[in-house]
C-alpha atoms as a PDB file:
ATOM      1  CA  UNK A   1     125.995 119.280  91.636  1.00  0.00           C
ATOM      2  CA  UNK A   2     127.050 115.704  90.736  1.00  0.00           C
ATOM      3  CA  UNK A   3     127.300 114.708  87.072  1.00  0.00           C
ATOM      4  CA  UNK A   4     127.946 111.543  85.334  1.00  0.00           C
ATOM      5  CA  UNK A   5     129.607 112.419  81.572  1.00  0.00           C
ATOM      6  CA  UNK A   6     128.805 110.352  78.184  1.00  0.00           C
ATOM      7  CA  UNK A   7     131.377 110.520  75.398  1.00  0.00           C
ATOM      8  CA  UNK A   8     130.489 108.948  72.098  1.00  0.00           C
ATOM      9  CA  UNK A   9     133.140 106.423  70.833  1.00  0.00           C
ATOM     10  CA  UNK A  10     135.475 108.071  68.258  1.00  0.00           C
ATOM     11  CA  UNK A  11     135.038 111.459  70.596  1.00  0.00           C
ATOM     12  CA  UNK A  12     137.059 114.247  68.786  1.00  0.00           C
ATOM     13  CA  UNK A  13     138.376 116.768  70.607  1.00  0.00           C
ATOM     14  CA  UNK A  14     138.202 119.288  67.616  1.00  0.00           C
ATOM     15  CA  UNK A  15     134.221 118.626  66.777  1.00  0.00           C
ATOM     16  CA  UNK A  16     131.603 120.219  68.847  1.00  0.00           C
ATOM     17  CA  UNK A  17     129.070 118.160  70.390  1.00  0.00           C
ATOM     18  CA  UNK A  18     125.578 119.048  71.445  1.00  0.00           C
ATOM     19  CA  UNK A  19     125.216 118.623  74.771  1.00  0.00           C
ATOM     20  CA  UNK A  20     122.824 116.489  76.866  1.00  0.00           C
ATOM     21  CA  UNK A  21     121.745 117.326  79.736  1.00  0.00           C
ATOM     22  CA  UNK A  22     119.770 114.376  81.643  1.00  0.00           C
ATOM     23  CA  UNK A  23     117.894 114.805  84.738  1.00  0.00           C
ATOM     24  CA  UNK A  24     117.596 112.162  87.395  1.00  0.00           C
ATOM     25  CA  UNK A  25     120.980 111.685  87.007  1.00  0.00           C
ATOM     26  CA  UNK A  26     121.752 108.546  89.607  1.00  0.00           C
ATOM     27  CA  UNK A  27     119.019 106.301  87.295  1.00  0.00           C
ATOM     28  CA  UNK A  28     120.741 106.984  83.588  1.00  0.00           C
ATOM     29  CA  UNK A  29     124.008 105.562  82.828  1.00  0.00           C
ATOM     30  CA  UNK A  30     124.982 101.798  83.541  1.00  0.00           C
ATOM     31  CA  UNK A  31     123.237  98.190  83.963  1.00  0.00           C
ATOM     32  CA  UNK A  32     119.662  98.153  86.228  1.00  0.00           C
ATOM     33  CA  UNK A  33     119.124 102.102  85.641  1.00  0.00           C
ATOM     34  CA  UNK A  34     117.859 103.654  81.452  1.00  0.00           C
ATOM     35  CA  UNK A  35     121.415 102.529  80.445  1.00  0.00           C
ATOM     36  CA  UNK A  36     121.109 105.589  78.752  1.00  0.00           C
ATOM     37  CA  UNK A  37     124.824 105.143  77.882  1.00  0.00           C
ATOM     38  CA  UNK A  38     123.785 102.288  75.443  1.00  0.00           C
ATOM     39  CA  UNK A  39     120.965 104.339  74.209  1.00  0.00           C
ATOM     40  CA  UNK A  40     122.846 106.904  72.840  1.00  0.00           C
ATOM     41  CA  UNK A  41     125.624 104.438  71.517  1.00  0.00           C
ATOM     42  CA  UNK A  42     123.338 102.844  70.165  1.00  0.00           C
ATOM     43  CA  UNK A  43     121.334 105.501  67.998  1.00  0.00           C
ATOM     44  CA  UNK A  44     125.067 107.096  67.136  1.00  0.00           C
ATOM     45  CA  UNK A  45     126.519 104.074  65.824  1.00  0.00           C
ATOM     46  CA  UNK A  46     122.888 103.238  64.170  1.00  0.00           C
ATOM     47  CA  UNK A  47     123.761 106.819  62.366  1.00  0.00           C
ATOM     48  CA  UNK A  48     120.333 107.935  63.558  1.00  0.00           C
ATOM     49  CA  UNK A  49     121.255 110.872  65.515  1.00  0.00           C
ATOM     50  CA  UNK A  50     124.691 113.147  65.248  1.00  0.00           C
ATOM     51  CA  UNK A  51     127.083 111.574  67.987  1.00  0.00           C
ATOM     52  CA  UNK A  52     126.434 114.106  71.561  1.00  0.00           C
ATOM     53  CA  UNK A  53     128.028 114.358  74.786  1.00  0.00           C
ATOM     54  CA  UNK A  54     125.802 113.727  77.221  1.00  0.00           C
ATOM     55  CA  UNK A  55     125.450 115.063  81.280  1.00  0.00           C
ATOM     56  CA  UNK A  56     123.684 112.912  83.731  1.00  0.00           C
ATOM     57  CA  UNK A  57     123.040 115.711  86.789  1.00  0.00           C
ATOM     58  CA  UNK A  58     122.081 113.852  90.035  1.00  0.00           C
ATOM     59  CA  UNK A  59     118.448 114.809  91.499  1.00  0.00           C
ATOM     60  CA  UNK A  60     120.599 114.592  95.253  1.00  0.00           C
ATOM     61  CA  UNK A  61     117.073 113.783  97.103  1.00  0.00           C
ATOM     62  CA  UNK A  62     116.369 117.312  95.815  1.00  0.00           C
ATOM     63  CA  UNK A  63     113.592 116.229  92.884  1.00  0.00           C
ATOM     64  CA  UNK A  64     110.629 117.857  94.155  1.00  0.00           C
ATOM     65  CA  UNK A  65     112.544 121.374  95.082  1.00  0.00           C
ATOM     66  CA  UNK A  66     114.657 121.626  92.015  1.00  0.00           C
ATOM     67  CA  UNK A  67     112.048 119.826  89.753  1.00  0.00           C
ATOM     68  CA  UNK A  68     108.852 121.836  90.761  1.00  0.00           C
ATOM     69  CA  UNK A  69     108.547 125.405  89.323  1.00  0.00           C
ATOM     70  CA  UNK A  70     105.027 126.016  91.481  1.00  0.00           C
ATOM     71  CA  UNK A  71     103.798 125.760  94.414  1.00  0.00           C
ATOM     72  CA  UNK A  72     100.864 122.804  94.790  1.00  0.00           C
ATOM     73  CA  UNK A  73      98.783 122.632  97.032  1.00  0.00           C
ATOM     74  CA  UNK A  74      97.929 118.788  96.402  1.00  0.00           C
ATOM     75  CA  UNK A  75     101.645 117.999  95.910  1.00  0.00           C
ATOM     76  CA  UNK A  76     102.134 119.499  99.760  1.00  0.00           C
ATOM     77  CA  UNK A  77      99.151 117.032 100.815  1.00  0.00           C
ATOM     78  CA  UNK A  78      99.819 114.373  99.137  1.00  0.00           C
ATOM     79  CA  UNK A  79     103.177 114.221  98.705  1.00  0.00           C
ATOM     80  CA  UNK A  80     104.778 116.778 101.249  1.00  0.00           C
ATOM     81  CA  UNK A  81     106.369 120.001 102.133  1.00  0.00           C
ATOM     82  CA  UNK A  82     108.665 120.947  99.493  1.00  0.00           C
ATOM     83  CA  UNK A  83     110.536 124.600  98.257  1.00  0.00           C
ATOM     84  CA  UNK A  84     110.059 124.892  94.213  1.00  0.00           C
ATOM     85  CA  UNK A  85     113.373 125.788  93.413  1.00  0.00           C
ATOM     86  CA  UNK A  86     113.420 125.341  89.767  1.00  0.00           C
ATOM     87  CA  UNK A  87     114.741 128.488  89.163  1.00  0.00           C
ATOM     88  CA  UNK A  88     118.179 128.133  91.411  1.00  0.00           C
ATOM     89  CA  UNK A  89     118.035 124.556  89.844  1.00  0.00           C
ATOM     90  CA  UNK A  90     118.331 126.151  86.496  1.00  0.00           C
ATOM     91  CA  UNK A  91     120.523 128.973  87.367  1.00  0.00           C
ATOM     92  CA  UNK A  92     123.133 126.380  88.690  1.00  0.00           C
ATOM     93  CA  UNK A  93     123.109 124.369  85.603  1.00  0.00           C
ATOM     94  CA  UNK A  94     123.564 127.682  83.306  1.00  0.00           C
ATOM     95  CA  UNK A  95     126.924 128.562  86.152  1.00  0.00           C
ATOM     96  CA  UNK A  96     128.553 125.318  86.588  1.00  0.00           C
ATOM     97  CA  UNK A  97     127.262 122.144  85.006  1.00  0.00           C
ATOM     98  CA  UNK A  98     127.695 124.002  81.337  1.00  0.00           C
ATOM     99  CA  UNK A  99     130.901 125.941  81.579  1.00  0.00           C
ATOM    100  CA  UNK A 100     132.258 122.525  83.352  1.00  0.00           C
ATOM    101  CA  UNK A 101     131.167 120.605  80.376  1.00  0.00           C
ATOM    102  CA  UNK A 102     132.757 123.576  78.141  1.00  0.00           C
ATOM    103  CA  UNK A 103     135.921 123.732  79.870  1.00  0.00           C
ATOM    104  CA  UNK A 104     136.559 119.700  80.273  1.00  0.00           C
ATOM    105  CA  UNK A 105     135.099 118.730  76.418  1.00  0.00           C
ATOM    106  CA  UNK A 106     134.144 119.615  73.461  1.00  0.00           C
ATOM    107  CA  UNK A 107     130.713 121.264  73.287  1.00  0.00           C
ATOM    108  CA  UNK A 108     128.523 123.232  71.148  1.00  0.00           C
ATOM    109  CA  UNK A 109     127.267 125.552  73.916  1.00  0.00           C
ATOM    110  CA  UNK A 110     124.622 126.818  70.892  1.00  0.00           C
ATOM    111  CA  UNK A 111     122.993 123.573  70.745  1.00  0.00           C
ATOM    112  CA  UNK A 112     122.452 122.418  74.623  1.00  0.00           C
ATOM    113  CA  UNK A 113     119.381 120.073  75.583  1.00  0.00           C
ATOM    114  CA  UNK A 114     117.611 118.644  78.463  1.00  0.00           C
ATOM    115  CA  UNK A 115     115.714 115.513  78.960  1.00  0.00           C
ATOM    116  CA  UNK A 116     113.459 114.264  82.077  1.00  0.00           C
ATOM    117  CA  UNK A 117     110.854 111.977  82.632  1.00  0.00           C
ATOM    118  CA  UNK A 118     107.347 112.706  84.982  1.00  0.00           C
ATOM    119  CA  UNK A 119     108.485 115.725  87.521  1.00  0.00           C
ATOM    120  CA  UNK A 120     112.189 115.363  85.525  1.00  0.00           C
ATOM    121  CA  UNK A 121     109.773 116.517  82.169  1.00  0.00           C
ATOM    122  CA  UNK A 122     108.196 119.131  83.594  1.00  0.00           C
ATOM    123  CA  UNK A 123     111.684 121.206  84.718  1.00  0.00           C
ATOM    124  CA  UNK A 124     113.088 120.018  81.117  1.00  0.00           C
ATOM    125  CA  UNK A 125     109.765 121.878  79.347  1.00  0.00           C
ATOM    126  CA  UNK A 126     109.837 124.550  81.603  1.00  0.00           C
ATOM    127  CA  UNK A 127     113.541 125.249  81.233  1.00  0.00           C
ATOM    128  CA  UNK A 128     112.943 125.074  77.246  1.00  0.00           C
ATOM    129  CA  UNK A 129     110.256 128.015  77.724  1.00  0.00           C
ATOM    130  CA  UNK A 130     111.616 129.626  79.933  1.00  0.00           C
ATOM    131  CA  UNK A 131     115.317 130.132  78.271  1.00  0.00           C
ATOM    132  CA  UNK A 132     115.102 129.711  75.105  1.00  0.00           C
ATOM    133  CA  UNK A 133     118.358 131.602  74.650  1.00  0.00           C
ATOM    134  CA  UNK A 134     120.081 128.874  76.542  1.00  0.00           C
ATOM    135  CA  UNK A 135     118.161 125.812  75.984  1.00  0.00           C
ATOM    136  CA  UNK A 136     117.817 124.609  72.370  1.00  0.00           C
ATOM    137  CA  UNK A 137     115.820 121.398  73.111  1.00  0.00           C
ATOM    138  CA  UNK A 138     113.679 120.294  75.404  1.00  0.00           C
ATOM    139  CA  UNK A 139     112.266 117.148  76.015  1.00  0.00           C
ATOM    140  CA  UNK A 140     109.457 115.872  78.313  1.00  0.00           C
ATOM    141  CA  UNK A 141     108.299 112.400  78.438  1.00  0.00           C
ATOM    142  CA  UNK A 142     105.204 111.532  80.605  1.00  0.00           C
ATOM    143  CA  UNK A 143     106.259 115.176  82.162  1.00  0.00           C
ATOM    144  CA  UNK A 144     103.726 116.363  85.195  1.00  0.00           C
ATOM    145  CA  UNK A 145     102.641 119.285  83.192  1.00  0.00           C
ATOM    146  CA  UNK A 146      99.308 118.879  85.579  1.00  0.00           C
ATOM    147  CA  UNK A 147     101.361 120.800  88.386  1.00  0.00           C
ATOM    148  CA  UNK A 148      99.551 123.606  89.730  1.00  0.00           C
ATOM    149  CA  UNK A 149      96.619 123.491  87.253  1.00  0.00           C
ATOM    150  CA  UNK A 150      98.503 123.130  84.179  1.00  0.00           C
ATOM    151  CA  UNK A 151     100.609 126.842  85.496  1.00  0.00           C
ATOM    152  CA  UNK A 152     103.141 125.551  82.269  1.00  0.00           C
ATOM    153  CA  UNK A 153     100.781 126.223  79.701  1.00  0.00           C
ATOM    154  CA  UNK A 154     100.566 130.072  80.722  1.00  0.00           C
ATOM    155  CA  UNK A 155     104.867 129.782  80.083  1.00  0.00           C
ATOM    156  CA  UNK A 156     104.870 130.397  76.576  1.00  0.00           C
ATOM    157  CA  UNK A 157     105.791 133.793  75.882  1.00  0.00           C
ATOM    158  CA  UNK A 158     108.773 135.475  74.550  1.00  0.00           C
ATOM    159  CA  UNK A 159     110.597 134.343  71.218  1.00  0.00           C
ATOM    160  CA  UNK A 160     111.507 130.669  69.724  1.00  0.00           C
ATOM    161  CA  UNK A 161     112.907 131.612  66.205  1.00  0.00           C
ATOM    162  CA  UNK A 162     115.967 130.313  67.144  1.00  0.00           C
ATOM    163  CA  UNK A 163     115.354 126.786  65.952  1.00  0.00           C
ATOM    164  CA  UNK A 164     114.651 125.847  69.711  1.00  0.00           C
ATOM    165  CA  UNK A 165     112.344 122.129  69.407  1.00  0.00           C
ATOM    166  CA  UNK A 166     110.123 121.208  72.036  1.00  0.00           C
ATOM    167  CA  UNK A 167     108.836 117.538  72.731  1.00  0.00           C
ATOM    168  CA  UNK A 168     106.656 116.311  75.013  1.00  0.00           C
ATOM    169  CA  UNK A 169     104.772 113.348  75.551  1.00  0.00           C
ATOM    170  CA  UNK A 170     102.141 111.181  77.409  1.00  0.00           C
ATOM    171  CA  UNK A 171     100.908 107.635  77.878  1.00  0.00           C
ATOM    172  CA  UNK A 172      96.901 107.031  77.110  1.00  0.00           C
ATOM    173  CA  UNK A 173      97.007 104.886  80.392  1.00  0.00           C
ATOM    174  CA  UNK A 174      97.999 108.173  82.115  1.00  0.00           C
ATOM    175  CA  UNK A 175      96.191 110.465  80.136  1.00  0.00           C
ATOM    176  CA  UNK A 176      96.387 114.129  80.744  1.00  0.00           C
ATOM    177  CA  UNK A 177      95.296 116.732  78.032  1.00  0.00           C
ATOM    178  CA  UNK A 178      98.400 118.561  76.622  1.00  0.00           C
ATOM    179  CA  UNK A 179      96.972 119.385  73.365  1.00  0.00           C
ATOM    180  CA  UNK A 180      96.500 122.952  74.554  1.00  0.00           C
ATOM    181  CA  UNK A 181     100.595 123.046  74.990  1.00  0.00           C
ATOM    182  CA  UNK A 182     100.905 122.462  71.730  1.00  0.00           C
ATOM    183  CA  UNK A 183      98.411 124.813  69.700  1.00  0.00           C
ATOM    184  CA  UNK A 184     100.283 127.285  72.040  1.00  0.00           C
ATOM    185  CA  UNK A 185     103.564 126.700  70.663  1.00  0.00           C
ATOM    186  CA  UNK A 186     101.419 126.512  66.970  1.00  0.00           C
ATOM    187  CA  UNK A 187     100.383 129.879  67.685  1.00  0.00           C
ATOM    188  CA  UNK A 188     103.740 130.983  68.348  1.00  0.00           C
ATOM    189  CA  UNK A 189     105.608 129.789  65.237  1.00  0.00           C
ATOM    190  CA  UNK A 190     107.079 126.414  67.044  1.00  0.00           C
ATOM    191  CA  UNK A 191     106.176 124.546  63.561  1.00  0.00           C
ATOM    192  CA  UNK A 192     104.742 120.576  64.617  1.00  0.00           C
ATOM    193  CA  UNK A 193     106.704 118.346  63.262  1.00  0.00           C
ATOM    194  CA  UNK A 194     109.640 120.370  62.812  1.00  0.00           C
ATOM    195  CA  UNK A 195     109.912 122.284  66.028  1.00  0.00           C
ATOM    196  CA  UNK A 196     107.075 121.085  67.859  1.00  0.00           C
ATOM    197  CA  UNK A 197     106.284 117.613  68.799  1.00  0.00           C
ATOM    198  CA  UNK A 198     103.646 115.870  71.043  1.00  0.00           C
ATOM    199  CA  UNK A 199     103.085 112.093  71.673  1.00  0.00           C
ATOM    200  CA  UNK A 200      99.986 110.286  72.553  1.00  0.00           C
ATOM    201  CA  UNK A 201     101.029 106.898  73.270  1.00  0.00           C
ATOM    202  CA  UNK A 202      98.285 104.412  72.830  1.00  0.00           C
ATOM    203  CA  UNK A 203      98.600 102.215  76.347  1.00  0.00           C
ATOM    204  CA  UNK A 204     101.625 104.185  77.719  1.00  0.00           C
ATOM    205  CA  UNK A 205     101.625 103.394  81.404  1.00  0.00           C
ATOM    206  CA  UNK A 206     103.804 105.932  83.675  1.00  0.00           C
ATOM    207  CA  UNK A 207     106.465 104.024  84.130  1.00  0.00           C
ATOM    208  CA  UNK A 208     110.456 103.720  83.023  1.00  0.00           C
ATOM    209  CA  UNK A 209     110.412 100.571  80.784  1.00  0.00           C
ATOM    210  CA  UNK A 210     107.629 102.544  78.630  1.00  0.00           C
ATOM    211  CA  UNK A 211     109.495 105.507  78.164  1.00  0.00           C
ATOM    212  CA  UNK A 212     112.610 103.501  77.718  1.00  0.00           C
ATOM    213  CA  UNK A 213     110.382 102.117  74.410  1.00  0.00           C
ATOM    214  CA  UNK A 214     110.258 105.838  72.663  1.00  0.00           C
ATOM    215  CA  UNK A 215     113.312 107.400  74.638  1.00  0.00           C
ATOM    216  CA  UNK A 216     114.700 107.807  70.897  1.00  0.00           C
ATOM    217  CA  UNK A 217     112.205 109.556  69.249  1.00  0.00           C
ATOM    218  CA  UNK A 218     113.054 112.853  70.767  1.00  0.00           C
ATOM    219  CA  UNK A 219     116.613 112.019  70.431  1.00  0.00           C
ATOM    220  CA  UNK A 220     116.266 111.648  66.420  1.00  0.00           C
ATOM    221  CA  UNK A 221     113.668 114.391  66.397  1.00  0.00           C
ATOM    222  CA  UNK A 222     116.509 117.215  68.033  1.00  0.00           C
ATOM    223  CA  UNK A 223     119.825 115.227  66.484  1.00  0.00           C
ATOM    224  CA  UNK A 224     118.711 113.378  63.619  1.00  0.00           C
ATOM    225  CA  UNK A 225     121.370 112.472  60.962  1.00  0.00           C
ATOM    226  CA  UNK A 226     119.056 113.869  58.194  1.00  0.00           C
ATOM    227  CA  UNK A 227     119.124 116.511  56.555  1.00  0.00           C
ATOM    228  CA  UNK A 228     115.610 116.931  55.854  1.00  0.00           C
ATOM    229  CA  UNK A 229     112.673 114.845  56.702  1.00  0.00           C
ATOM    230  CA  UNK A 230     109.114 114.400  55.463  1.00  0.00           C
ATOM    231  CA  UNK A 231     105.663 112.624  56.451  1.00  0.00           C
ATOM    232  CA  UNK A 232     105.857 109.075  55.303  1.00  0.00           C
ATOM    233  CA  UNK A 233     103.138 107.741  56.759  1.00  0.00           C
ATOM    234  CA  UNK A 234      99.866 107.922  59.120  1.00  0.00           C
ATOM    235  CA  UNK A 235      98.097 105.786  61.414  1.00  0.00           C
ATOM    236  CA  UNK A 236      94.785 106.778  63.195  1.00  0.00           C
ATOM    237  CA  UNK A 237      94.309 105.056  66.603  1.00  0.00           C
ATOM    238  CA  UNK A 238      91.037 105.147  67.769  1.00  0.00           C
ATOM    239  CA  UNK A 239      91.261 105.663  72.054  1.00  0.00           C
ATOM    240  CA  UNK A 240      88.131 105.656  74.621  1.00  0.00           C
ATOM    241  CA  UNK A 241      90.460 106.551  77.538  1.00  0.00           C
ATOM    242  CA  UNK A 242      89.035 106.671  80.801  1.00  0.00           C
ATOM    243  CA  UNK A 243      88.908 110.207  82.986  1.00  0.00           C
ATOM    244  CA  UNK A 244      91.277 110.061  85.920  1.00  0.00           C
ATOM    245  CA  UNK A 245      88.784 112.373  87.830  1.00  0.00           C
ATOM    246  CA  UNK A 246      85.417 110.971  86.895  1.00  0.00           C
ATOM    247  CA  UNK A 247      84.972 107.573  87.436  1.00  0.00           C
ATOM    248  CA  UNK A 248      83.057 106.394  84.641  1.00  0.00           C
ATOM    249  CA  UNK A 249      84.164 109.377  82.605  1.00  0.00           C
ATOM    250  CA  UNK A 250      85.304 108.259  78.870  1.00  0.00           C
ATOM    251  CA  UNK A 251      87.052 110.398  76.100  1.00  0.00           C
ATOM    252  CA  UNK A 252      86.642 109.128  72.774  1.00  0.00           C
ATOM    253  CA  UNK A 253      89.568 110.702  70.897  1.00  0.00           C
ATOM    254  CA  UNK A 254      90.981 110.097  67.101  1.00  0.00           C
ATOM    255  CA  UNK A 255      94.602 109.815  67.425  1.00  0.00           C
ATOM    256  CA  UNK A 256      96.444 110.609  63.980  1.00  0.00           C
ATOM    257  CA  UNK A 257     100.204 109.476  64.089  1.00  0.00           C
ATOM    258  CA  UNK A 258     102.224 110.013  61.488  1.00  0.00           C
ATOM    259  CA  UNK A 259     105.882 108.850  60.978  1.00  0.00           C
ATOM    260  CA  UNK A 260     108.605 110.865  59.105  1.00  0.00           C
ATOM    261  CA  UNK A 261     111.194 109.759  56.900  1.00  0.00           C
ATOM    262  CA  UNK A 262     113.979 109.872  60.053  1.00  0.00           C
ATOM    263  CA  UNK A 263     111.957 107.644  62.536  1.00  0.00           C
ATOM    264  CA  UNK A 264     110.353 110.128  64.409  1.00  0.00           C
ATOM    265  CA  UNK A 265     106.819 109.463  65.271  1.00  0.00           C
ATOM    266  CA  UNK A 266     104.421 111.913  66.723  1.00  0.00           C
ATOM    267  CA  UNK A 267     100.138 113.060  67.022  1.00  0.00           C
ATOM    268  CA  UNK A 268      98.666 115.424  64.715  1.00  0.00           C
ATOM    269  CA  UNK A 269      96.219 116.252  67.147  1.00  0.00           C
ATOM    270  CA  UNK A 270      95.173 119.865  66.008  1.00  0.00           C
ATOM    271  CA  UNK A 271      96.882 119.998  62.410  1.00  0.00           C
ATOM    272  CA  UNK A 272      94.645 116.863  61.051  1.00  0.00           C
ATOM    273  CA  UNK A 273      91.276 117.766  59.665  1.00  0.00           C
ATOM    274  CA  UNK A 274      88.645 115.382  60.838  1.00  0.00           C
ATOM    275  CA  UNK A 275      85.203 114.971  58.800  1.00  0.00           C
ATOM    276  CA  UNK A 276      82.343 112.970  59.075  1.00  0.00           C
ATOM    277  CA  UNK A 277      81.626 110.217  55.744  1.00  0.00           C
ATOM    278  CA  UNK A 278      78.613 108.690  57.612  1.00  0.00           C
ATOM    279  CA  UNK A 279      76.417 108.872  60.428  1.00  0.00           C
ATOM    280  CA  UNK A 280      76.616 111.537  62.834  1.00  0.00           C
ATOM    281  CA  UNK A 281      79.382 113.174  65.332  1.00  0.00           C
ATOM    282  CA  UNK A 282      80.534 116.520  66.629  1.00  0.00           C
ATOM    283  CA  UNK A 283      83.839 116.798  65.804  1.00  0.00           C
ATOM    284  CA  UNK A 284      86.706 118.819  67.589  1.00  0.00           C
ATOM    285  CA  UNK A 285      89.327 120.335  65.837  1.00  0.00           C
ATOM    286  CA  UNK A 286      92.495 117.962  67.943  1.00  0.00           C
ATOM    287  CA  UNK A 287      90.321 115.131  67.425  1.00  0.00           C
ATOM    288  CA  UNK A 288      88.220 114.430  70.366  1.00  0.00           C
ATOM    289  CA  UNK A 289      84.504 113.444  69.136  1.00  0.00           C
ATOM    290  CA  UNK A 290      81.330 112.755  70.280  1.00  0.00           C
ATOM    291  CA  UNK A 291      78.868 110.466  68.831  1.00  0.00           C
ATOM    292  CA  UNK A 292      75.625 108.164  69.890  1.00  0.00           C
ATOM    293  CA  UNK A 293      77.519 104.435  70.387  1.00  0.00           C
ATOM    294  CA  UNK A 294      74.113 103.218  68.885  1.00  0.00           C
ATOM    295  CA  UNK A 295      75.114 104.586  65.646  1.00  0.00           C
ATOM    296  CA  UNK A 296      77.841 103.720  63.395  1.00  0.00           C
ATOM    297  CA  UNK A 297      79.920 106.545  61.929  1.00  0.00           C
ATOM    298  CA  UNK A 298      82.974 106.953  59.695  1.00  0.00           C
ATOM    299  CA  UNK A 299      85.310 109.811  60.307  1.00  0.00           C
ATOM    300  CA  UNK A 300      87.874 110.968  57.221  1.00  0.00           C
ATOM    301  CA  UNK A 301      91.703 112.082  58.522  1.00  0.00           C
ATOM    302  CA  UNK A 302      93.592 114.253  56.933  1.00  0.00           C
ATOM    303  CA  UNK A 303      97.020 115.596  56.393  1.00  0.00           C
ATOM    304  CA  UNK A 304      99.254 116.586  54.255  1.00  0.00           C
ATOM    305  CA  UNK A 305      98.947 114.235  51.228  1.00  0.00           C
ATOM    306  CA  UNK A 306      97.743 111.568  54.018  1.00  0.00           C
ATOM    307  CA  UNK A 307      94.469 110.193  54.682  1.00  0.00           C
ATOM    308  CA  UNK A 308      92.844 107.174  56.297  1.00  0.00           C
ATOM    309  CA  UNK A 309      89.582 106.374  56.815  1.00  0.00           C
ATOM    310  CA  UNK A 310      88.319 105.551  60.633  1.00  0.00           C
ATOM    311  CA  UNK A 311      85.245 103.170  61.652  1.00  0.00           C
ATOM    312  CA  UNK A 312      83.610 103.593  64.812  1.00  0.00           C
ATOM    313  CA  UNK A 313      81.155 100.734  65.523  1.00  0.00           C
ATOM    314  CA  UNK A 314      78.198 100.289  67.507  1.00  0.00           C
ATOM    315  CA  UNK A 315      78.502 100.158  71.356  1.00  0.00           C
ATOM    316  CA  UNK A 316      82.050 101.300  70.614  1.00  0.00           C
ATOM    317  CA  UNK A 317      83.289 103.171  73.868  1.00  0.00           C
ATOM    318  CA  UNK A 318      80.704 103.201  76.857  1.00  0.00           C
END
C-alpha cells in the first residue's frame, strides 16, 4: 500500500495522536486535490478539533475491489467486472498501514478513524461496523450505501459501547434514504448526536467541492476540542426532492437541523417529533409527510428544548 502522512505543526513525539486514515489517497494532500493537509491545519490551529496524524492510503486503480464489500449486479453492468475485496482491503490496513504508522509516529492506536467519500464512504462505514474493536470513527460522506440493495444496513450487529461514532451523510440533489441506518444504530445504543450522526444536505450535489464545504463537521464531531457539547440551535428545511427512480416521483420531507455548541451540524430525522397545528397531513416519524398541496398546513418540530414552527403553502411541492 502507498500512504501519504500528515503531521500537525508542533508534532510531539511524546503525545499520542488519533490517527486518520483517508481513503482515495492520490486526491487528499496538496494544491488541485481536498488539500486535506490545509483542512486539518486549519481546524487544529482554529482549536476546533485535537491536533491528529493523518494517513492518506492510495486507492492504486483498486477502488471498486477494495472499496466494494458486495457483489452488484448493476455495478458489473454498468460499471464493470470487479472482485469486492473489502475485506483483504481492511485486513491490510489493520497489518501494515497501522503498525507502520505506530512504529514511525506517535499514535493512539485506541482512537483510529477512517474517512471516504461516495464508494470511499461506503468501505469507511462498513469498516466502522464491521470492527468496531479497531475502528473508533467512521465517516461517510455522500457514501454509496445503495450498493447491493442497501446490504450495509443489515451490518449492524455486534457491540458499539466503546465510544465508537459513526457519521454519514448525503446531498438532497443525490438523495438516497439512509434514515433507516440511523434508527439502526438508535436501536443499538449509538446515541445521535453524540455517537451517531447523519446529514441531509439541502442541495448537496455528489461532487468533491460539496463535500469539501462540510468535510469538518465529522472532523469536530470525532475530535472536537470540547469537552462537552449541547444543542444550540435548530433549523427546519422544508425539501420536495425528486425520486431518482420515478420520474415525476416527489418526497416531501421536514428536515430538522440542529447545531451544537462545537460546530457540528446534523438531521434529527427520527428523534424530532413532528405534529400537525393546522390543516391536514400524515406524518412519519423521520419526517417525511404527506399532505393535499391544495391545502395549507402547519407542522410543529420538536426537540429537546427546540421548536420551530413550519408552513407549507398551497401548490407547495407537485
Amino acid at each position: 500500500m502507498i500512504i501519504e502522512v500528515f503531521i500537525p505543526e508542533h508534532y510531539d513525539p511524546d503525545t499520542a495522536y488519533p490517527l486518520l486514515l483517508l481513503n482515495d489517497g492520490e486526491d487528499m494532500f496538496g494544491e488541485g486535490s481536498w488539500n486535506m493537509d490545509r483542512v486539518l491545519q486549519g481546524v487544529i490551529s482554529d482549536q476546533k478539533i485535537r491536533p491528529v496524524i493523518a494517513a492518506a492510503i492510495y486507492n492504486q486503480g483498486q477502488r471498486m475491489n477494495w472499496y466494494i464489500p458486495y457483489e452488484d449486479r448493476w455495478i458489473t453492468t454498468n460499471w464493470g467486472p470487479y472482485t469486492p475485496n473489502a475485506s483483504e482491503y481492511a485486513q491490510d490496513i489493520f497489518d501494515y498501514v497501522i503498525p507502520y504508522m505506530d512504529e514511525n509516529y506517535s499514535i493512539d492506536t485506541t482512537e483510529v478513524a477512517i474517512l471516504g467519500a461516495s464508494l470511499g464512504g461506503l468501505i469507511s462505514t462498513w469498516m466502522g461496523l464491521k470492527f468496531p474493536e479497531k475502528i473508533k470513527y467512521s465517516a461517510g460522506l455522500s457514501g454509496s450505501l445503495w450498493v447491493a440493495d442497501y446490504s450495509i444496513f443489515s451490518e449492524v450487529e455486534g457491540s458499539y459501547d466503546s465510544g465508537q461514532k459513526f457519521w454519514f451523510d448525503i446531498g438532497t440533489n443525490e438523495w438516497n434514504y439512509y434514515v433507516p441506518l440511523y434508527r439502526e444504530l438508535d436501536q443499538r445504543g449509538v446515541i445521535p448526536g453524540q455517537n451517531n450522526f447523519y446529514y441531509e444536505v439541502p442541495g448537496g450535489a455528489h461532487i468533491p467541492s460539496d463535500w469539501l464545504q462540510r468535510i469538518h463537521l465529522p472532523l469536530v464531531a470525532f475530535f472536537s476540542s470540547m469537552e462537552n457539547s449541547e444543542p444550540e440551535s435548530l433549523e427546519v428545511v422544508l425539501e420536495c426532492i425528486p425520486s431518482q427512480s420515478t420520474p415525476g416521483l416527489y418526497f416531501r420531507r421536514l428536515n430538522p437541523i440542529v447545531i451544537l455548541t462545537n460546530g457540528v451540524e446534523y438531521s434529527l430525522a427520527h428523534t424530532a417529533s413532528y405534529s400537525v397545528l393546522s390543516g391536514e397531513a400524515g406524518l412519519g416519524t423521520e419526517g417525511s409527510f404527506k399532505n393535499n398541496p391544495q391545502t395549507e398546513i402547519e407542522i410543529l418540530v420538536e426537540y429537546d428544548s427546540l421548536s420551530e414552527t413550519v408552513n407549507v403553502p398551497i401548490g407547495w411541492c407537485p
